[in-house]
PDB file of N, CA and C in Angstrom:
ATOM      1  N   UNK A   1      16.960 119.863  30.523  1.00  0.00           N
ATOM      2  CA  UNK A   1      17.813 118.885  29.910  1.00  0.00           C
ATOM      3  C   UNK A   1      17.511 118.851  28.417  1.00  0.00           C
ATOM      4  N   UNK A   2      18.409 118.564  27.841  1.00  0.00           N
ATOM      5  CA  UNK A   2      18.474 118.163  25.943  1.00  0.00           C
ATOM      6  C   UNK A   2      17.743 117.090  26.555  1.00  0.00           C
ATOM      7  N   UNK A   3      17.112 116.587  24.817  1.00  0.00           N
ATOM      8  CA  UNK A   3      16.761 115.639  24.863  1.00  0.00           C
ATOM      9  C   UNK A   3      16.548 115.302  22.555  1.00  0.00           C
ATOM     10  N   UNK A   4      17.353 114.203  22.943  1.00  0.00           N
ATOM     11  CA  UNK A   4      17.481 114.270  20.951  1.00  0.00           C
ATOM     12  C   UNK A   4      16.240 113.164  20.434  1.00  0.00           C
ATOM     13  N   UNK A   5      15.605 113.467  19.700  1.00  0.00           N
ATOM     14  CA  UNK A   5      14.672 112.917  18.427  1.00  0.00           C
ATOM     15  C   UNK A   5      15.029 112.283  16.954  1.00  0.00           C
ATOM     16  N   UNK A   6      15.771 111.357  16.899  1.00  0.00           N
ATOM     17  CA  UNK A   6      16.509 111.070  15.450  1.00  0.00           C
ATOM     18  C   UNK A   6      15.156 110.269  14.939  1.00  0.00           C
ATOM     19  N   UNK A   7      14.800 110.767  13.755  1.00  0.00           N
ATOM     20  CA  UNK A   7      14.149 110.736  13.027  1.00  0.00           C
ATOM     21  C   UNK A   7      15.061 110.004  11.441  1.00  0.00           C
ATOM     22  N   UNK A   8      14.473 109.244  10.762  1.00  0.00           N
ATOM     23  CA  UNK A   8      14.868 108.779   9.299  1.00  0.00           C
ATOM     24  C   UNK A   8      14.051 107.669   8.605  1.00  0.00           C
ATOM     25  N   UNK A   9      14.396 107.710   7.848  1.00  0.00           N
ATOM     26  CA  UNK A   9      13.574 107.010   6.600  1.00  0.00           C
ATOM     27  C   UNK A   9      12.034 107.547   6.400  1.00  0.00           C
ATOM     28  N   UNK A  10      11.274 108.478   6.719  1.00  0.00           N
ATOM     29  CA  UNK A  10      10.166 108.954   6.381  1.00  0.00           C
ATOM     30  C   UNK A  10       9.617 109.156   5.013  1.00  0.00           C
ATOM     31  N   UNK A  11      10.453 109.210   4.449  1.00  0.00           N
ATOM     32  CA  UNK A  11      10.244 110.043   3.252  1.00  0.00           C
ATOM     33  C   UNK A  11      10.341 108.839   1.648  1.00  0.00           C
ATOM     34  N   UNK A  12       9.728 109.185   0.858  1.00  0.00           N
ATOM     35  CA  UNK A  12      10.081 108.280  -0.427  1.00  0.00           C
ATOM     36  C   UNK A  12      10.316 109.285  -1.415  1.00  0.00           C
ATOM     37  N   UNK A  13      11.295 108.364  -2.836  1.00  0.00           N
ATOM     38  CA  UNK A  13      11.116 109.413  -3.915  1.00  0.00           C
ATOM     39  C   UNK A  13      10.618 109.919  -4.455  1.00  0.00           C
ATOM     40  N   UNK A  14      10.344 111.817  -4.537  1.00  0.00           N
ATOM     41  CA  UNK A  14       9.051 112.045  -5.100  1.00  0.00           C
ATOM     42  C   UNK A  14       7.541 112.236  -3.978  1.00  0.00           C
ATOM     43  N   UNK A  15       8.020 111.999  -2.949  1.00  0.00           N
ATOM     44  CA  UNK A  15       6.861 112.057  -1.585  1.00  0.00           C
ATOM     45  C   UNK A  15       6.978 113.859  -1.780  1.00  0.00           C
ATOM     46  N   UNK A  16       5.729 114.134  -1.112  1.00  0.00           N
ATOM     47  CA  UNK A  16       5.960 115.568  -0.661  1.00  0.00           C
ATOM     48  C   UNK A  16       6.152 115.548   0.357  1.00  0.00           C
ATOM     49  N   UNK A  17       7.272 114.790   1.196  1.00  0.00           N
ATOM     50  CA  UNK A  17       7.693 115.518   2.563  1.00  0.00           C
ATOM     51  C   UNK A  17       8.703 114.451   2.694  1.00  0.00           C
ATOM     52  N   UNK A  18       9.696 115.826   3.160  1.00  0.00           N
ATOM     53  CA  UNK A  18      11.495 115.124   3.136  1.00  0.00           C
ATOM     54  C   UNK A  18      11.478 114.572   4.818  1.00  0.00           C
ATOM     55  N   UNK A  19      12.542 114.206   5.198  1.00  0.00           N
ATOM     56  CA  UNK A  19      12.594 114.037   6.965  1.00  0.00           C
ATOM     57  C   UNK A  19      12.961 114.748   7.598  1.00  0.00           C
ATOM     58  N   UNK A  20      13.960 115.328   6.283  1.00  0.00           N
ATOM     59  CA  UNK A  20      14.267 116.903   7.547  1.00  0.00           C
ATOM     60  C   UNK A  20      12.745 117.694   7.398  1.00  0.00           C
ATOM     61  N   UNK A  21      12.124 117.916   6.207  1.00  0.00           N
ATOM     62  CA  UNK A  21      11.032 118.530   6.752  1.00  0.00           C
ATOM     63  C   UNK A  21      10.133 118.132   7.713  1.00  0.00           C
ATOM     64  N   UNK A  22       9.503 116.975   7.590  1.00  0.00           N
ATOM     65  CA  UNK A  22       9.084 115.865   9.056  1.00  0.00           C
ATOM     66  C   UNK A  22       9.269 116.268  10.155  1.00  0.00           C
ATOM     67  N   UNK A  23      10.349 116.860  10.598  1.00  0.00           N
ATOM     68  CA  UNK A  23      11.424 116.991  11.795  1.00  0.00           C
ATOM     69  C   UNK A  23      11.142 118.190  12.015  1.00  0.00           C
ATOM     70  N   UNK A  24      11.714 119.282  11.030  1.00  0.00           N
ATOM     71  CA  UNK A  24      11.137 120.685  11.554  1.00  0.00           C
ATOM     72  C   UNK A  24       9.676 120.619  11.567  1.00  0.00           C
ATOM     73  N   UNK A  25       8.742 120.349  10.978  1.00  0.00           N
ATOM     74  CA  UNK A  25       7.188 120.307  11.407  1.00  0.00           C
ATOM     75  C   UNK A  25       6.801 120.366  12.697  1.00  0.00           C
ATOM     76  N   UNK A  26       7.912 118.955  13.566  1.00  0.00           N
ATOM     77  CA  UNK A  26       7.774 118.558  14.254  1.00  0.00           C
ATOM     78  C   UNK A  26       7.584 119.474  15.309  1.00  0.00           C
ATOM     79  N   UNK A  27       9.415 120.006  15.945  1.00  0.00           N
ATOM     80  CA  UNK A  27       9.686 120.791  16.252  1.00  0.00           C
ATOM     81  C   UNK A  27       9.343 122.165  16.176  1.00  0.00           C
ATOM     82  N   UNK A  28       8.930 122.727  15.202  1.00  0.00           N
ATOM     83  CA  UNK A  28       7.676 123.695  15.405  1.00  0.00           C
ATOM     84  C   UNK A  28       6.283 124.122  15.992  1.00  0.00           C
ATOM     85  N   UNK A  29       5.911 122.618  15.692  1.00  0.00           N
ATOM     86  CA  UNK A  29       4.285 122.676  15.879  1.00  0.00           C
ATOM     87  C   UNK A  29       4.000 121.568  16.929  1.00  0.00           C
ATOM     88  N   UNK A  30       4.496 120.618  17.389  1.00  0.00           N
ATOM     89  CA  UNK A  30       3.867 119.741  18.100  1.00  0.00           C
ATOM     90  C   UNK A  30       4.349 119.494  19.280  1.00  0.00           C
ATOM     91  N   UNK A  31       5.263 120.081  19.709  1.00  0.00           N
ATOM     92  CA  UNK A  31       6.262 120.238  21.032  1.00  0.00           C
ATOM     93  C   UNK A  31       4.909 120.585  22.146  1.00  0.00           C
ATOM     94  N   UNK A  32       5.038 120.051  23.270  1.00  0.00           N
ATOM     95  CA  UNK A  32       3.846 120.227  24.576  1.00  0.00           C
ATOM     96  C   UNK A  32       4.760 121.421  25.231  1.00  0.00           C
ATOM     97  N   UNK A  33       3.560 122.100  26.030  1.00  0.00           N
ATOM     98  CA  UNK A  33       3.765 123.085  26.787  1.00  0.00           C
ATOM     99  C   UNK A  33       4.940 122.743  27.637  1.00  0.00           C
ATOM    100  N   UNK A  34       5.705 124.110  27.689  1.00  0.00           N
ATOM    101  CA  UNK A  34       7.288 123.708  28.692  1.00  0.00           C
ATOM    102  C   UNK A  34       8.383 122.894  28.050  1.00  0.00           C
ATOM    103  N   UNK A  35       8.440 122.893  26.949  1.00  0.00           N
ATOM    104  CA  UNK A  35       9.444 122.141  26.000  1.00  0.00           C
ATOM    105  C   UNK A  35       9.370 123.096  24.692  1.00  0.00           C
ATOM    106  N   UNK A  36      11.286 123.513  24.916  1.00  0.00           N
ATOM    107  CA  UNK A  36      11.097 124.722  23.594  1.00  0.00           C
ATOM    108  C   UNK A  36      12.486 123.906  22.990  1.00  0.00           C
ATOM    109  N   UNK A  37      12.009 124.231  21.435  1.00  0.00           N
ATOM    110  CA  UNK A  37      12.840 123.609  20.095  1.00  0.00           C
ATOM    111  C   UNK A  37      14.567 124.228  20.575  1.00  0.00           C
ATOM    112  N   UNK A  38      14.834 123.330  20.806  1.00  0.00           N
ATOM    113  CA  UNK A  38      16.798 124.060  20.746  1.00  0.00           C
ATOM    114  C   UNK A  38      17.474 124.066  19.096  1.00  0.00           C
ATOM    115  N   UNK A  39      17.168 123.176  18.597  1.00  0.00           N
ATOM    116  CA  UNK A  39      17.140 123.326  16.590  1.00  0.00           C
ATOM    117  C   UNK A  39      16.899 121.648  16.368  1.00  0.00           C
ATOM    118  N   UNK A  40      17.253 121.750  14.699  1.00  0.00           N
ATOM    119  CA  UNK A  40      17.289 120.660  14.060  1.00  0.00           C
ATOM    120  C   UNK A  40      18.248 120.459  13.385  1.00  0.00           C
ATOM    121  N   UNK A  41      19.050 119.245  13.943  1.00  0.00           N
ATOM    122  CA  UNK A  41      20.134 119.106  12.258  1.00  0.00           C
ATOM    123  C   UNK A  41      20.372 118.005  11.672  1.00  0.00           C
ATOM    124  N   UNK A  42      20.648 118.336  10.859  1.00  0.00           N
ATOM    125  CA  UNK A  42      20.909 117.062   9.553  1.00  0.00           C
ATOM    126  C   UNK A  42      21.839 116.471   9.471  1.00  0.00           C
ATOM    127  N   UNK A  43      21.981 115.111   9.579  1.00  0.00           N
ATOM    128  CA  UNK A  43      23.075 114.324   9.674  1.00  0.00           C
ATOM    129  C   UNK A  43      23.412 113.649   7.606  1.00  0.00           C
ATOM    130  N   UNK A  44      24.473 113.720   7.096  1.00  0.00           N
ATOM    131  CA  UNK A  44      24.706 113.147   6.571  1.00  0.00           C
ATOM    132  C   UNK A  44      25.021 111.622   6.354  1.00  0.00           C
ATOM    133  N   UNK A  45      24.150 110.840   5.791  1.00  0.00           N
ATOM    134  CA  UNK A  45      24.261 109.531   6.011  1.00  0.00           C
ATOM    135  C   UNK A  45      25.614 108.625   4.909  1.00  0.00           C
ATOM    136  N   UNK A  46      26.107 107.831   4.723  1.00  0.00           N
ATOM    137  CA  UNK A  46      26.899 107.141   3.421  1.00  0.00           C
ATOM    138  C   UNK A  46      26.002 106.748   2.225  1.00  0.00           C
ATOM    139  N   UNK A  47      26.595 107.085   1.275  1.00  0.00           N
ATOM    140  CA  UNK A  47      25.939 107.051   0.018  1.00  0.00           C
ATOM    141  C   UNK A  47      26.713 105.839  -0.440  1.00  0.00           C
ATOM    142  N   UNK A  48      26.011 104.803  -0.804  1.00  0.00           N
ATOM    143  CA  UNK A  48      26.531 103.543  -1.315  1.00  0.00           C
ATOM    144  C   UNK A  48      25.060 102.733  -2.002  1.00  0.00           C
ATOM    145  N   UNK A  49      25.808 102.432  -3.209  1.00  0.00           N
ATOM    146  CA  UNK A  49      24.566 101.615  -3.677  1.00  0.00           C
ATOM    147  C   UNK A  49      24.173 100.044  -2.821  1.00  0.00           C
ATOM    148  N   UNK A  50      24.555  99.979  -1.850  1.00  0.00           N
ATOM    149  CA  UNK A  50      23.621  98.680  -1.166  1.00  0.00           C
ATOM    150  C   UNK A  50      23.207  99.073  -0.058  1.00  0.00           C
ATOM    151  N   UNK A  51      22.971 100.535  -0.145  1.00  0.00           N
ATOM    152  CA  UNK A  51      22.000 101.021   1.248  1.00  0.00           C
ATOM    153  C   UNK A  51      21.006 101.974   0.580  1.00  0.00           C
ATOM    154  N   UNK A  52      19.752 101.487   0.579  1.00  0.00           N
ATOM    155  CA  UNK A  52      18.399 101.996  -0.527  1.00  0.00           C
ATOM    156  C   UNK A  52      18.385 103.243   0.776  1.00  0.00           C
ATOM    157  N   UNK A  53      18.253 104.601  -0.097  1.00  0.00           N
ATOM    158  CA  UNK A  53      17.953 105.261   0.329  1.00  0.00           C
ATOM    159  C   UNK A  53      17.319 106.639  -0.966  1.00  0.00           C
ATOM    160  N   UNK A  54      16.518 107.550  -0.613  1.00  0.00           N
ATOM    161  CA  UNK A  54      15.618 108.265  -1.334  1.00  0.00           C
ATOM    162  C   UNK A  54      16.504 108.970  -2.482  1.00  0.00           C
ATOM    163  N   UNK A  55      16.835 110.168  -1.696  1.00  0.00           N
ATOM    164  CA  UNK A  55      18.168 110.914  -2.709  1.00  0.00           C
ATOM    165  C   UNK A  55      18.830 111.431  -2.370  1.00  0.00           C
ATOM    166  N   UNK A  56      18.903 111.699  -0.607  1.00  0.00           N
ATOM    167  CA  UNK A  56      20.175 112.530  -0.127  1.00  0.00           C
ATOM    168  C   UNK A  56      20.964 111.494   1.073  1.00  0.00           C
ATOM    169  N   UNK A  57      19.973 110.617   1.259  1.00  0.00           N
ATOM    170  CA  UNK A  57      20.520 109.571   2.844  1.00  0.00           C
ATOM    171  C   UNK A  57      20.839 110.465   3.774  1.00  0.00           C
ATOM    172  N   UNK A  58      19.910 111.537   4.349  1.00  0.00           N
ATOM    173  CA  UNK A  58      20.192 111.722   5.235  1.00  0.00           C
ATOM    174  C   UNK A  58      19.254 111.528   6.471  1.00  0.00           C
ATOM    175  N   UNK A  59      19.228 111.914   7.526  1.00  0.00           N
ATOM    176  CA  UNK A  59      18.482 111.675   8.718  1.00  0.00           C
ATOM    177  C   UNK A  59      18.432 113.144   9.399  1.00  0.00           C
ATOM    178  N   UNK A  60      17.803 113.218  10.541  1.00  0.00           N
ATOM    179  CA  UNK A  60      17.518 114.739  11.340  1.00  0.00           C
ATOM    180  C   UNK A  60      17.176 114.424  12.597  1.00  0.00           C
ATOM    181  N   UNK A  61      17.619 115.260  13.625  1.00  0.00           N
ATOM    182  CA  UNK A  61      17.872 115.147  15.120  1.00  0.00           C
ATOM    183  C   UNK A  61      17.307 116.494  15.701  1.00  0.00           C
ATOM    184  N   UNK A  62      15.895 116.318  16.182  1.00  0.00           N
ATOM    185  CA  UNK A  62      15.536 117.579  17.000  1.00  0.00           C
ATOM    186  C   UNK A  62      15.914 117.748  17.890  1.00  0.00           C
ATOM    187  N   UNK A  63      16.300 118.541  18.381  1.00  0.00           N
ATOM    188  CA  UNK A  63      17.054 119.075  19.885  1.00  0.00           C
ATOM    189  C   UNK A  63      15.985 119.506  20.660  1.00  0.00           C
ATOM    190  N   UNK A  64      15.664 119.323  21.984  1.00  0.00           N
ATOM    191  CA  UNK A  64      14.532 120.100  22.714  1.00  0.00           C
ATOM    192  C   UNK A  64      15.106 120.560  24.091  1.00  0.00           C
ATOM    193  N   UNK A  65      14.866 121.363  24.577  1.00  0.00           N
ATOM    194  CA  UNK A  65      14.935 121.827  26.149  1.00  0.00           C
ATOM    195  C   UNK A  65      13.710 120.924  26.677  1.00  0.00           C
ATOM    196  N   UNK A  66      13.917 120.465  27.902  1.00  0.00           N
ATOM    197  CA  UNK A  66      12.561 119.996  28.440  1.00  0.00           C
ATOM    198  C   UNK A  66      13.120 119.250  29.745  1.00  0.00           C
ATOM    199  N   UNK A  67      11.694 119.081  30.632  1.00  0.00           N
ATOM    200  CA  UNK A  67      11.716 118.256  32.026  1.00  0.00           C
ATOM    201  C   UNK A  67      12.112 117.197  31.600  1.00  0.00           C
ATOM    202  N   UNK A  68      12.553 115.693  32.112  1.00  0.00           N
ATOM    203  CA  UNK A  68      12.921 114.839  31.832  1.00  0.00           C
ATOM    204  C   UNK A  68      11.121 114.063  31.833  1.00  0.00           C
ATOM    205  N   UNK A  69      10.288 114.881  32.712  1.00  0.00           N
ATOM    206  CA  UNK A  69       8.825 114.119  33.287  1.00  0.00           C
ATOM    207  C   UNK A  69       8.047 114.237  31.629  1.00  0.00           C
ATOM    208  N   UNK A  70       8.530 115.394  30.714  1.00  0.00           N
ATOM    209  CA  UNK A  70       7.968 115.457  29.411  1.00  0.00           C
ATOM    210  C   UNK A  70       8.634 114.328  28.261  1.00  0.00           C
ATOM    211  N   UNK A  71       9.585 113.432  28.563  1.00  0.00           N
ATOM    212  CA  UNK A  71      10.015 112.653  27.731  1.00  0.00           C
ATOM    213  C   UNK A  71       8.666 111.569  26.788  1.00  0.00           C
ATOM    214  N   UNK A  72       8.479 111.321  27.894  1.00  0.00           N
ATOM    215  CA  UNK A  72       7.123 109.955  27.236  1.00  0.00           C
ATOM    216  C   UNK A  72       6.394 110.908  26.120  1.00  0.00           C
ATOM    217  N   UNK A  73       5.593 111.929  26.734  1.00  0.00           N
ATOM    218  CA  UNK A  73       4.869 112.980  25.749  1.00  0.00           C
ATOM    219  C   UNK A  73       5.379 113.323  24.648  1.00  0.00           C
ATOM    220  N   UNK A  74       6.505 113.649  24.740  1.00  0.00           N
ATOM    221  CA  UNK A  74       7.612 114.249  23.798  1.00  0.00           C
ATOM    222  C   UNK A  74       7.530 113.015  22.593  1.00  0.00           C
ATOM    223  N   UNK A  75       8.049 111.869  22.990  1.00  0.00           N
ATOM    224  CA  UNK A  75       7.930 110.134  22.142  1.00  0.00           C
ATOM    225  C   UNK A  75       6.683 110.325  21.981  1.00  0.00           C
ATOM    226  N   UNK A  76       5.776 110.239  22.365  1.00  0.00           N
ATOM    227  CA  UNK A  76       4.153 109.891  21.778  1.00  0.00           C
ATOM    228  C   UNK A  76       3.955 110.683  20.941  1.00  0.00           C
ATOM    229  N   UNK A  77       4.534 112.329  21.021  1.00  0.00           N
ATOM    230  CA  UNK A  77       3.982 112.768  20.087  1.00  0.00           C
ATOM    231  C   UNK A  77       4.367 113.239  18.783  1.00  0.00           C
ATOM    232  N   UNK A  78       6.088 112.434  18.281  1.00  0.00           N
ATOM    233  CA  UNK A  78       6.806 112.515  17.890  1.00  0.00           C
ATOM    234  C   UNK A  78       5.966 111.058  16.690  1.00  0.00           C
ATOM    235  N   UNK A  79       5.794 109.829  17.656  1.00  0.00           N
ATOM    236  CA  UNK A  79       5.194 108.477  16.738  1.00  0.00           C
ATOM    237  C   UNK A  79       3.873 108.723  16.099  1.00  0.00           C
ATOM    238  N   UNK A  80       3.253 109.881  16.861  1.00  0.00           N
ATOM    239  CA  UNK A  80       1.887 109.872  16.212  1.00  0.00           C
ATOM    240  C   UNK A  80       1.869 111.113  15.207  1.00  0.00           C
ATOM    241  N   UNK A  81       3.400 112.055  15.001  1.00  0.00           N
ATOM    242  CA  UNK A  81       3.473 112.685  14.009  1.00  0.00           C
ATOM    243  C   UNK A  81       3.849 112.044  12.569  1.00  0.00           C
ATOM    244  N   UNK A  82       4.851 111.033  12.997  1.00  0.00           N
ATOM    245  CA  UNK A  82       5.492 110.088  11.710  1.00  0.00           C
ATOM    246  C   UNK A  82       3.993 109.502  11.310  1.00  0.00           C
ATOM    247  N   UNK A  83       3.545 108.597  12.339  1.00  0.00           N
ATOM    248  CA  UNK A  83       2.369 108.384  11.245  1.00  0.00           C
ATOM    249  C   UNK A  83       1.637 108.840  10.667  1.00  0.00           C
ATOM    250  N   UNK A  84       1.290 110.336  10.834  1.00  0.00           N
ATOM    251  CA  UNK A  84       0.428 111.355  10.174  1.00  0.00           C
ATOM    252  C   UNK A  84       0.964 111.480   8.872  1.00  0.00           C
ATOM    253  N   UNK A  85       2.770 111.571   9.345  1.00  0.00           N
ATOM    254  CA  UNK A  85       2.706 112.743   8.195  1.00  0.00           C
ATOM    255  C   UNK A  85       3.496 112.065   6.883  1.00  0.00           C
ATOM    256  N   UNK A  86       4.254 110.996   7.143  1.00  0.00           N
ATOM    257  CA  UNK A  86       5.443 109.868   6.927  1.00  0.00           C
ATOM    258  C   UNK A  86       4.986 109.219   5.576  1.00  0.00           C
ATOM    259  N   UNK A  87       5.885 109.359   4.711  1.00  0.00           N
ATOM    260  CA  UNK A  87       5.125 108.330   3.487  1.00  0.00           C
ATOM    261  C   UNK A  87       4.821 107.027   3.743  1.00  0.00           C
ATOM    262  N   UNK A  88       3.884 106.850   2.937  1.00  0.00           N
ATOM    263  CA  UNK A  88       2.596 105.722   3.032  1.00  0.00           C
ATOM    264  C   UNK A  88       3.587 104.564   3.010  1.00  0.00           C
ATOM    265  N   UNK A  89       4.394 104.707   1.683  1.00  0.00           N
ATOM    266  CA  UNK A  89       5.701 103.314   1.678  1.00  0.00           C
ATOM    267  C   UNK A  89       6.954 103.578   2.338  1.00  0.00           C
ATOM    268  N   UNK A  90       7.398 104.377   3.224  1.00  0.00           N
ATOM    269  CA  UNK A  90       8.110 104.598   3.903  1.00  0.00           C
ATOM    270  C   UNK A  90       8.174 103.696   4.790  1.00  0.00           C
ATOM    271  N   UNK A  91       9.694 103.208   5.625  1.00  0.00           N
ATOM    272  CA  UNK A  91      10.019 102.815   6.813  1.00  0.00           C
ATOM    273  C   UNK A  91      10.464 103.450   7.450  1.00  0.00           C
ATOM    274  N   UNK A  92       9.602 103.964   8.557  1.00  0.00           N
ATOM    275  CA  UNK A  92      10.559 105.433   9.505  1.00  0.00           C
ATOM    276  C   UNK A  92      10.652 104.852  10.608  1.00  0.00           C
ATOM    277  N   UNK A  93      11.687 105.308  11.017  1.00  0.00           N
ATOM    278  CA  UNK A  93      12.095 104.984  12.474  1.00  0.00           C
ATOM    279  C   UNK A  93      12.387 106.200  13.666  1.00  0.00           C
ATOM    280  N   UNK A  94      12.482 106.400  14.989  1.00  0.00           N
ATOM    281  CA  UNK A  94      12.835 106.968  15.709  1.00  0.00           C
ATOM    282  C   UNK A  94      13.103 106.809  17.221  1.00  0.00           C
ATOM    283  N   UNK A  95      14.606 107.668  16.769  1.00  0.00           N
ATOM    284  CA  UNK A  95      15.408 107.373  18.249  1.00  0.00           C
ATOM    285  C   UNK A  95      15.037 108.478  19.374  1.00  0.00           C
ATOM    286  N   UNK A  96      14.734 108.167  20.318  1.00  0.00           N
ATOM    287  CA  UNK A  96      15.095 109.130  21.817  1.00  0.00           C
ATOM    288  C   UNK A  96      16.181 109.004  22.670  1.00  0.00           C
ATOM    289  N   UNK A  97      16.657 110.097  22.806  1.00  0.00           N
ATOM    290  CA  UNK A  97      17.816 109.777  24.385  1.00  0.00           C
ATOM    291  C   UNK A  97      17.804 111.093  24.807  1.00  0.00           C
ATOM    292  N   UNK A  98      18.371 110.809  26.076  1.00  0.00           N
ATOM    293  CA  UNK A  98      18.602 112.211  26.787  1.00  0.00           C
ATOM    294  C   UNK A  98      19.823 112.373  26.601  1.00  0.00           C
ATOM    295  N   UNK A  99      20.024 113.923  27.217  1.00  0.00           N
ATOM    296  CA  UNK A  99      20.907 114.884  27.196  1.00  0.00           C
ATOM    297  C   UNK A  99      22.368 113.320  28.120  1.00  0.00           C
ATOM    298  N   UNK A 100      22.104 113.229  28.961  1.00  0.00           N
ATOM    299  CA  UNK A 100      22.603 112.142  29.927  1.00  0.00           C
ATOM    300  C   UNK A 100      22.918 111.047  29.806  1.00  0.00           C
ATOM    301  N   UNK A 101      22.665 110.811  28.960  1.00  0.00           N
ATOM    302  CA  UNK A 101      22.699 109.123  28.562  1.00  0.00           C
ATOM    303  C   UNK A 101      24.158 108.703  27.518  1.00  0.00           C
TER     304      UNK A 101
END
């Protein structure tokens, strides 16, 4: 089954690490055994001055193949990447859902 990762706000102006980069990191390197990267893409967000955002407003959605029994793992290790890697003044957030939902 898919299973999507929306990832956003990680990043500040001037941080060294964007969210789409965040995201592919992610999806590269921290995926558990039996769960392979299907891609990453970038959503364009609205650009309006009363929505603070860094410099592009956008967000990123990892795609994964995986058991549905790897979901929790998949989330844990998705929250304990943002906090690693996520700017210090950043507000990041992240969504899960399945392929199904």
């Amino acid at each position: 089954m898919k299973i999507f990762l929306g990832f956003d706000d990680t990043d500040t102006l001037g941080g060294e690490i964007s969210t789409g980069l965040l995201a592919r990191r992610f999806g590269q390197t921290k995926l558990p055994s039996g769960a392979r990267l299907w891609g990453v893409l970038r959503q364009q967000l609205r650009l309006d001055a009363q929505i603070p955002f860094t410099s592009q407003n956008s967000a990123a959605c990892v795609v994964v193949d995986a058991a549905e029994r790897l979901i929790a793992e998949i989330t844990e290790r998705a929250l304990a990447h943002i906090a690693e890697v996520a700017s210090p003044t950043a507000a990041p957030g992240l969504c899960v859902a399945r392929e199904d939902m």
